[in-house]
C-alpha atoms as a PDB file:
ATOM      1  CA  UNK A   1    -113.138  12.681 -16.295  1.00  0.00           C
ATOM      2  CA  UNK A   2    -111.940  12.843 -19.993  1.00  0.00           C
ATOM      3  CA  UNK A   3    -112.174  10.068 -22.117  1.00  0.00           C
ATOM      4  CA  UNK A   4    -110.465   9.876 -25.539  1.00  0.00           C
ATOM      5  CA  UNK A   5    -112.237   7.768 -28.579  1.00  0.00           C
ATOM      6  CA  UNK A   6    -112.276   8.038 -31.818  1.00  0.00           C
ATOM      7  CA  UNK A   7    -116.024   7.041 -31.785  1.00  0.00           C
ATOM      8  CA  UNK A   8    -117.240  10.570 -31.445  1.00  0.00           C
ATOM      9  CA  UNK A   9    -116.305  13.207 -34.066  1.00  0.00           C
ATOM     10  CA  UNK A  10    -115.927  15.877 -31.670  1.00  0.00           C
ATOM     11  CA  UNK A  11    -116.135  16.446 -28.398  1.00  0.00           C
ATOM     12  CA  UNK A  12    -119.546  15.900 -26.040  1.00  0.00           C
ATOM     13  CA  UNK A  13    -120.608  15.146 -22.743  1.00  0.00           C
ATOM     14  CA  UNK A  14    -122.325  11.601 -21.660  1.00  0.00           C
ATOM     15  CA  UNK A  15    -124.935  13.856 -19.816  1.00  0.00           C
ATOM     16  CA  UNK A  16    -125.372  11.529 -17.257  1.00  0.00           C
ATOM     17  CA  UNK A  17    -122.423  11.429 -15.207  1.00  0.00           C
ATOM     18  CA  UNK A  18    -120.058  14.479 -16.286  1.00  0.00           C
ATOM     19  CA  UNK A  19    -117.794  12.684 -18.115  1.00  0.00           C
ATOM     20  CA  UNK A  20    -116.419  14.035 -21.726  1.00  0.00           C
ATOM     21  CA  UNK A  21    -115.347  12.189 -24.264  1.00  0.00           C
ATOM     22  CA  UNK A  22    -113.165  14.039 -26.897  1.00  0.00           C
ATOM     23  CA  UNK A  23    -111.759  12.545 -30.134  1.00  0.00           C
ATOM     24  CA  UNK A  24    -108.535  12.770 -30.000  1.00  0.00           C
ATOM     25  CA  UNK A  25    -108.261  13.444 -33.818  1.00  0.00           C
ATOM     26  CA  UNK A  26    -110.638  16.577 -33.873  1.00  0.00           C
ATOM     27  CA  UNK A  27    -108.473  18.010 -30.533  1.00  0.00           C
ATOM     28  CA  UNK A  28    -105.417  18.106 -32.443  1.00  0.00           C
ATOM     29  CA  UNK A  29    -106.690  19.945 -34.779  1.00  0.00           C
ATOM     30  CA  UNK A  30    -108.199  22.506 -32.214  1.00  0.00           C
ATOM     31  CA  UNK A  31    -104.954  23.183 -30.450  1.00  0.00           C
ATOM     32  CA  UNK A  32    -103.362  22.835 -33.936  1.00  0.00           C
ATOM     33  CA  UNK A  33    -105.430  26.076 -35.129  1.00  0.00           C
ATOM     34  CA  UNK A  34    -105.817  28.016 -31.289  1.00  0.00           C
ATOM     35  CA  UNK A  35    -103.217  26.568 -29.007  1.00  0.00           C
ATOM     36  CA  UNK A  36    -104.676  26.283 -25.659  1.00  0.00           C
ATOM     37  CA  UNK A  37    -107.527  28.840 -26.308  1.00  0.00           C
ATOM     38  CA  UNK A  38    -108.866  26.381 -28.235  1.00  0.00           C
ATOM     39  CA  UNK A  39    -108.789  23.330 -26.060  1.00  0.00           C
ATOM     40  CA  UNK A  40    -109.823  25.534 -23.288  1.00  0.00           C
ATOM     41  CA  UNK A  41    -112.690  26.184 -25.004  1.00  0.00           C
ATOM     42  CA  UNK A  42    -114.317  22.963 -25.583  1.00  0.00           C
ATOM     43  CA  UNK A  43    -113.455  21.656 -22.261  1.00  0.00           C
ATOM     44  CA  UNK A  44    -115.506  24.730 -21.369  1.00  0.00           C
ATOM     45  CA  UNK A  45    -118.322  24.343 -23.624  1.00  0.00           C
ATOM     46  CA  UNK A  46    -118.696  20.315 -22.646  1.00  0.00           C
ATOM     47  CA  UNK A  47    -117.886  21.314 -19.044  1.00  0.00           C
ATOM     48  CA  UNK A  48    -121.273  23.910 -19.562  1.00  0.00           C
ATOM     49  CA  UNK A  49    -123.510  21.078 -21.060  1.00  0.00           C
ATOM     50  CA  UNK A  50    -123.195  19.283 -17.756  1.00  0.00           C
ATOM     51  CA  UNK A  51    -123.765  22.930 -16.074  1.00  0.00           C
ATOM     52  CA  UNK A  52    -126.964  23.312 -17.577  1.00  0.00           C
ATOM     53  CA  UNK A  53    -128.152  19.465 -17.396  1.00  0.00           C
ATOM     54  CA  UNK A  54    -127.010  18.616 -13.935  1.00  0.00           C
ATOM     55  CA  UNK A  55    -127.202  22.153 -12.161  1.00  0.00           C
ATOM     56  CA  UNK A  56    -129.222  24.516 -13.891  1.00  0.00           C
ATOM     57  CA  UNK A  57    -131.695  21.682 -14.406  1.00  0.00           C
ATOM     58  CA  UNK A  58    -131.975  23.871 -18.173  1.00  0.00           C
ATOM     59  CA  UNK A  59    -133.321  22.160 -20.913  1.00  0.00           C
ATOM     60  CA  UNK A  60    -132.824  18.133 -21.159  1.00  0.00           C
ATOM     61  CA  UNK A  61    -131.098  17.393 -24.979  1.00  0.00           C
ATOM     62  CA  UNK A  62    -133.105  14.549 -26.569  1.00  0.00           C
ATOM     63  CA  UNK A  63    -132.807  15.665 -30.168  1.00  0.00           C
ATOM     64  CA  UNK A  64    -130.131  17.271 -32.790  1.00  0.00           C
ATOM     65  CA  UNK A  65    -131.981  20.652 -32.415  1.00  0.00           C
ATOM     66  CA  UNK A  66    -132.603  20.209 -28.547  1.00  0.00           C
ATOM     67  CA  UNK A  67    -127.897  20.484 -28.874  1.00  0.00           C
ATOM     68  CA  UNK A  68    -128.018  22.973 -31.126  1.00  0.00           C
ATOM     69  CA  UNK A  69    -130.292  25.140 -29.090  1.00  0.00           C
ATOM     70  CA  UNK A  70    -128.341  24.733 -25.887  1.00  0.00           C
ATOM     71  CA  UNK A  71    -124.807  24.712 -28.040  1.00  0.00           C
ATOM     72  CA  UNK A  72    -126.112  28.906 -29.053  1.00  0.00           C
ATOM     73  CA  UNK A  73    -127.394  29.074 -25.567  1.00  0.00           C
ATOM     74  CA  UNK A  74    -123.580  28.101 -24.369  1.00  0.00           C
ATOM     75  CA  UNK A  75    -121.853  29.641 -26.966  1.00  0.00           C
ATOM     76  CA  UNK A  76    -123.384  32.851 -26.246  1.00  0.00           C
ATOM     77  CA  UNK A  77    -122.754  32.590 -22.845  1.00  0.00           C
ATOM     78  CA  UNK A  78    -119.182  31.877 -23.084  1.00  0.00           C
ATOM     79  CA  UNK A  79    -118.555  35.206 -24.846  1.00  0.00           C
ATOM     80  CA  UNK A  80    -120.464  37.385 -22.524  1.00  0.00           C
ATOM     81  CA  UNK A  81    -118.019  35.985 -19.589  1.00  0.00           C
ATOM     82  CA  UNK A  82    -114.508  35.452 -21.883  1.00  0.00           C
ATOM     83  CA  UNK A  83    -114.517  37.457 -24.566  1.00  0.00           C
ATOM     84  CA  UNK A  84    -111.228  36.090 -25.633  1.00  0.00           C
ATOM     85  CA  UNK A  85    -113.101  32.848 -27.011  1.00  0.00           C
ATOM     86  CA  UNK A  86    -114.561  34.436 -29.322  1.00  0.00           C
ATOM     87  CA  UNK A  87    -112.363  33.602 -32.283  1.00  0.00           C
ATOM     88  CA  UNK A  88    -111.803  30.700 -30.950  1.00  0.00           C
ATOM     89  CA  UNK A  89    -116.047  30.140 -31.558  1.00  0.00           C
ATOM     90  CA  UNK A  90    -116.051  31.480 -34.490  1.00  0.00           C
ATOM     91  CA  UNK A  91    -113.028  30.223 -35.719  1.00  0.00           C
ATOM     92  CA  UNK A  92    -114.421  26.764 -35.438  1.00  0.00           C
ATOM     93  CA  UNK A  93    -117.613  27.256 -36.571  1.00  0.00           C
ATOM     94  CA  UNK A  94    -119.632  27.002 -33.611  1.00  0.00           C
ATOM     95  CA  UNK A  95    -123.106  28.278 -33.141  1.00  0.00           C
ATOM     96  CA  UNK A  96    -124.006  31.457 -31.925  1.00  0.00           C
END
């Protein structure tokens, strides 16, 4: 499920139940600046973070630098398997 709020400034994942909640303000601006690469890409990238929790059983976030660390982790990831994200990453800033 996607929910939209304005509460977050991005996009994230609850990490409990899978659902992602994306601020509708910030996707705009994505698909404004990549088109659908970019929205792609987050719903990707959020989509992982439930991967990795729920899944891979990988490491459990409970601090800004526990995200950050699994953000590279994803990042990195994403643009071993679809290099055509790439600018998309870096475009926005993301970790690596």
């Amino acid at each position: 499920d996607i929910e939209w709020s304005y509460i977050v400034e991005t996009a994230c994942t609850d990490g409990k139940t899978g659902r992602l909640v994306m601020n509708p303000k910030y996707m705009r601006h994505v698909y404004d600046r990549f088109g659908d690469a970019g929205v792609q890409f987050i719903v990707l990238h959020e989509t992982m973070h439930n991967y990795y929790t729920r899944i891979h059983r990988g490491q459990e976030i409970k601090t800004p630098t526990d995200n950050i660390i699994v953000d590279k982790m994803i990042n990195r990831e994403i643009i071993s398997r679809w290099a055509e994200f790439k600018d998309v990453i870096k475009g926005l800033g993301a970790l690596l």
